[in-house]
Structure formats: C-alpha cells, structure tokens
C-alpha atoms as a PDB file:
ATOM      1  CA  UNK A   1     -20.031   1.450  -2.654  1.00  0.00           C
ATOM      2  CA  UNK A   2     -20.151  -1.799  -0.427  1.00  0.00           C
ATOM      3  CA  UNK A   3     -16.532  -1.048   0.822  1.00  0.00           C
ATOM      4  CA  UNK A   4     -17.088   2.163   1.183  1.00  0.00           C
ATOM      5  CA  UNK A   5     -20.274   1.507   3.893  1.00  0.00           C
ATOM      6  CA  UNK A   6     -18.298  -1.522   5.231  1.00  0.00           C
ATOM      7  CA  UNK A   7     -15.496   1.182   5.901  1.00  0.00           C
ATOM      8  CA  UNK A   8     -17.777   3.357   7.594  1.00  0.00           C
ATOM      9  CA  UNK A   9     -19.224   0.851   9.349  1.00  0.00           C
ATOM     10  CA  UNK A  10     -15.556  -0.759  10.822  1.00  0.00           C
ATOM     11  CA  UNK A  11     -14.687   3.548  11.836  1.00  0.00           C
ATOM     12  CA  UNK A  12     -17.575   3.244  13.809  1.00  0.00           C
ATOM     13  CA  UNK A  13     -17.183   0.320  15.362  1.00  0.00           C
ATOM     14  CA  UNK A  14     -13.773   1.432  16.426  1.00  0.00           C
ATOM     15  CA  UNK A  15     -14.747   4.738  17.857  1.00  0.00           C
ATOM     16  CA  UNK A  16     -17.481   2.911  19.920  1.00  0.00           C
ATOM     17  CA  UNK A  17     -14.938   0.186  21.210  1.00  0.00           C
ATOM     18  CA  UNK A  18     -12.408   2.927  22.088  1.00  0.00           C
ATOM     19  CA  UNK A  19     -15.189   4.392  24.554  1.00  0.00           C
ATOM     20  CA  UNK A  20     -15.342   1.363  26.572  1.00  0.00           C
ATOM     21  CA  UNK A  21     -13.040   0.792  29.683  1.00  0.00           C
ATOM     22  CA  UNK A  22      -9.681  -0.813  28.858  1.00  0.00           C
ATOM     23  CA  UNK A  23      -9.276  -4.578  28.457  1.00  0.00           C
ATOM     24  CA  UNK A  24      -7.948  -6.201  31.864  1.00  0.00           C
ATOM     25  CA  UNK A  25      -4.366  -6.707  30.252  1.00  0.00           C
ATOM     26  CA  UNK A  26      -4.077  -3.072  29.512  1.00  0.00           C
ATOM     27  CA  UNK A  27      -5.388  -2.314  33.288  1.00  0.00           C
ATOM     28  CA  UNK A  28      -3.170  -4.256  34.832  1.00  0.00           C
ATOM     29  CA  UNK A  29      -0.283  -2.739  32.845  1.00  0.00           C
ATOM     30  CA  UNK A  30      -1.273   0.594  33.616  1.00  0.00           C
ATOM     31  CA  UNK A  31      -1.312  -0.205  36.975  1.00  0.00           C
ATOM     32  CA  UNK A  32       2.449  -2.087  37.031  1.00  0.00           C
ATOM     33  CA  UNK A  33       3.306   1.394  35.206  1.00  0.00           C
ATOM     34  CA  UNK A  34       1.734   3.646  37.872  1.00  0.00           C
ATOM     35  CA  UNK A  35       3.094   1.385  40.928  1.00  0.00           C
ATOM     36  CA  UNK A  36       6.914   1.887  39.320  1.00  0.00           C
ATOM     37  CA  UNK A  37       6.430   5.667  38.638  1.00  0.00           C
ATOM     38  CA  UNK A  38       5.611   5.678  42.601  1.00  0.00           C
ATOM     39  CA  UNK A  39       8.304   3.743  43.788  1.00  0.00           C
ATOM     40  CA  UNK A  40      10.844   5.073  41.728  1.00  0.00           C
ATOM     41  CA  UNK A  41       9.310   8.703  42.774  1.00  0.00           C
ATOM     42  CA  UNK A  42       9.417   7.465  46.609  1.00  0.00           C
ATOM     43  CA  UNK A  43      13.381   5.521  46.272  1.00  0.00           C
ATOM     44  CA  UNK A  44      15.309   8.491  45.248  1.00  0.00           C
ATOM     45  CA  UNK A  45      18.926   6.832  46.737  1.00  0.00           C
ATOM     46  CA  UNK A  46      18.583   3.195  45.957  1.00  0.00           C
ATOM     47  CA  UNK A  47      17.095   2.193  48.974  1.00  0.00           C
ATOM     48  CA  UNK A  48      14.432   3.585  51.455  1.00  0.00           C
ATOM     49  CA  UNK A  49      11.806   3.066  53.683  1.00  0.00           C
ATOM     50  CA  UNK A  50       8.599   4.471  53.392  1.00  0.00           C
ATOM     51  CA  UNK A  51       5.433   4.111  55.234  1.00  0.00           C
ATOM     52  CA  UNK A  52       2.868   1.723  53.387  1.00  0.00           C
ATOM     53  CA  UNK A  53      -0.048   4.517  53.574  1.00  0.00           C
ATOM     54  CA  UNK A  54       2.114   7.173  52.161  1.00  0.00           C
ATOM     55  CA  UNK A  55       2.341   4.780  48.892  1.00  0.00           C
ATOM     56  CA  UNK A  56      -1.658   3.837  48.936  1.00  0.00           C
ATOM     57  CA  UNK A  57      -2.177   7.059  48.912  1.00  0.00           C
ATOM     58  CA  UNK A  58      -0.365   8.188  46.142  1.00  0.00           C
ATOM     59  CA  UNK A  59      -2.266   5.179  44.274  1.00  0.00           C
ATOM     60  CA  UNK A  60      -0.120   2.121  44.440  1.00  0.00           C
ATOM     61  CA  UNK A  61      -1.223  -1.318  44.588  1.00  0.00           C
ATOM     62  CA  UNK A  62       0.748  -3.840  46.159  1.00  0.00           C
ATOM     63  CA  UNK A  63      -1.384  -6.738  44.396  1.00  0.00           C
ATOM     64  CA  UNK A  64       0.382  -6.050  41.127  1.00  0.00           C
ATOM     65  CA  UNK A  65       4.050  -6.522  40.669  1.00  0.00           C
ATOM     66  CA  UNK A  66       6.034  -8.072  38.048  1.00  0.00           C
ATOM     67  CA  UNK A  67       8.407 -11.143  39.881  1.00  0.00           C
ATOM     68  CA  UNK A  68       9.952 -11.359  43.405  1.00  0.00           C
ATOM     69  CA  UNK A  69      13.636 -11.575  44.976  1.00  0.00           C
ATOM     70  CA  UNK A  70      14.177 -13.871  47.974  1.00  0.00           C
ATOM     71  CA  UNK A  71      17.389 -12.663  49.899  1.00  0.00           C
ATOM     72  CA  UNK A  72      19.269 -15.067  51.785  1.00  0.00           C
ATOM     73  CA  UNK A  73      18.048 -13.951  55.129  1.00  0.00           C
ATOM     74  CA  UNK A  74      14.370 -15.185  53.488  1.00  0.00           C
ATOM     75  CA  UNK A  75      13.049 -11.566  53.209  1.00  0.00           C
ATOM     76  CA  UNK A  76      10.547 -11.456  49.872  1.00  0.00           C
ATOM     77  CA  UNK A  77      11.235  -8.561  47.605  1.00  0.00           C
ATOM     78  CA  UNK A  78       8.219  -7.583  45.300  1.00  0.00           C
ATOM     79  CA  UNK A  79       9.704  -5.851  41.968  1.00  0.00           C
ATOM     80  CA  UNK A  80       7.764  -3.529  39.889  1.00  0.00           C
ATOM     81  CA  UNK A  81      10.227  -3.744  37.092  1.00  0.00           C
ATOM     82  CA  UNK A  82      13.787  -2.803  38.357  1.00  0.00           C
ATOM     83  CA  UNK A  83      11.698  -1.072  41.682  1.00  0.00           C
ATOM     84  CA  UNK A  84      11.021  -3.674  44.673  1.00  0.00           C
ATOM     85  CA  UNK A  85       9.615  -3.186  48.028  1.00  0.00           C
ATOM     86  CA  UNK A  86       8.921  -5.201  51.330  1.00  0.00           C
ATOM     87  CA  UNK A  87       6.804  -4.631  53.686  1.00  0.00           C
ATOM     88  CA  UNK A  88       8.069  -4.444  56.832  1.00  0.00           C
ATOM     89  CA  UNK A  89       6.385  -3.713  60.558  1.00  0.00           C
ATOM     90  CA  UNK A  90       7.599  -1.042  62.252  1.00  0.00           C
ATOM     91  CA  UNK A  91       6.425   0.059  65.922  1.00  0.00           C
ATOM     92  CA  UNK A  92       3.149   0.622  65.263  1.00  0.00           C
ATOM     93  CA  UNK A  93       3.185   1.532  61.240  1.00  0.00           C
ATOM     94  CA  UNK A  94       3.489  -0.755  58.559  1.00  0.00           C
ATOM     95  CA  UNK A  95       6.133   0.027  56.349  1.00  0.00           C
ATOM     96  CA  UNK A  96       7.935  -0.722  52.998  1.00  0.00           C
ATOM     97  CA  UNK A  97      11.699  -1.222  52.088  1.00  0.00           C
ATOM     98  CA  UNK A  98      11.914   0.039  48.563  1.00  0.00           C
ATOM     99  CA  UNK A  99      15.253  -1.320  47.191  1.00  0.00           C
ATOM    100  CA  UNK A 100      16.226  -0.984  43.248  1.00  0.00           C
ATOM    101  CA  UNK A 101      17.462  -4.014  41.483  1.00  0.00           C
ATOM    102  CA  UNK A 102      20.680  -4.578  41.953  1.00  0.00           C
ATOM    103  CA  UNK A 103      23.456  -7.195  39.174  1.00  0.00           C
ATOM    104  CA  UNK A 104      23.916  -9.877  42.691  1.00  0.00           C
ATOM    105  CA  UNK A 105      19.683  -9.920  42.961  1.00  0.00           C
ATOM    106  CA  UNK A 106      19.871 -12.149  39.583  1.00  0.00           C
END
C-alpha cells in the first residue's frame, strides 16, 4: 500500500514538473536547433548572403551558436553545428554570410 501511494505520489510529481517551462539547458538547445533549421533553410547552395532581419524574423538568435571559424583574412564565422554565418555590413543593411562547414575549416 505504501508503494503504491508513493507511486502515485512520484506520477504526480512528474506530471506537475512536465508543466513547467523547460530547464535553461534544454532552452538553449532548442534554440541552437531552431537557429540551424533557419540557416540551413536560408543556405540552400553552400554559401549565401542573407539580410540579418530576414533571419530575426524567422526566429533566429545570433547569441547562441555552437563554436566559431577564424579564416585567414580574420573574418569570424559563428557555426550552428555544420551552419555558420557572419555578419557583414552592406550599404545600408546589415547582412549575414551563411557558409556550411567545409573539411579545410578544421
């Protein structure tokens, strides 16, 4: 009988703990997830360039990204997984460079 309330009890607790929002680790890896859906989505030939709004809009964050590429000119590439981007001024709009990973970025 004591397991059996202790059960209830812990099925309870679980469905209550499932309501709340997501722990910051799983935010943060939704958010890597979403930013490489929308890069990969916007860098259909390997490499593009893409105004920054178009991207914000669409819901990426340029805060989160998971390691960096410095070319030899000194340009910083941000990679969401295998999907990087730059930013990059342009006239009047800032821009990205989306780029995929590529064997001679390692």
């Amino acid at each position: 009988m004591f397991f059996n309330c202790l059960q209830k009890f812990n099925e309870l607790l679980y469905k209550q703990n499932k309501k709340k929002e997501p722990p910051l680790f799983k935010a943060i890896d939704n958010q890597l997830k979403n930013n490489r859906r929308i890069l990969k989505t916007f860098n259909k030939a390997g490499k593009s360039i893409v105004r920054k709004s178009d991207l914000l809009k669409e819901g990426f964050n340029p805060k989160y990204f998971t390691h960096y590429w410095k070319a030899q000119n000194g340009n910083l590439y941000l990679f969401c997984y295998e999907y990087g981007f730059m930013e990059k001024k342009e006239e009047r709009a800032i821009k990205y460079v989306l780029v995929k990973w590529q064997k001679y970025m390692e």
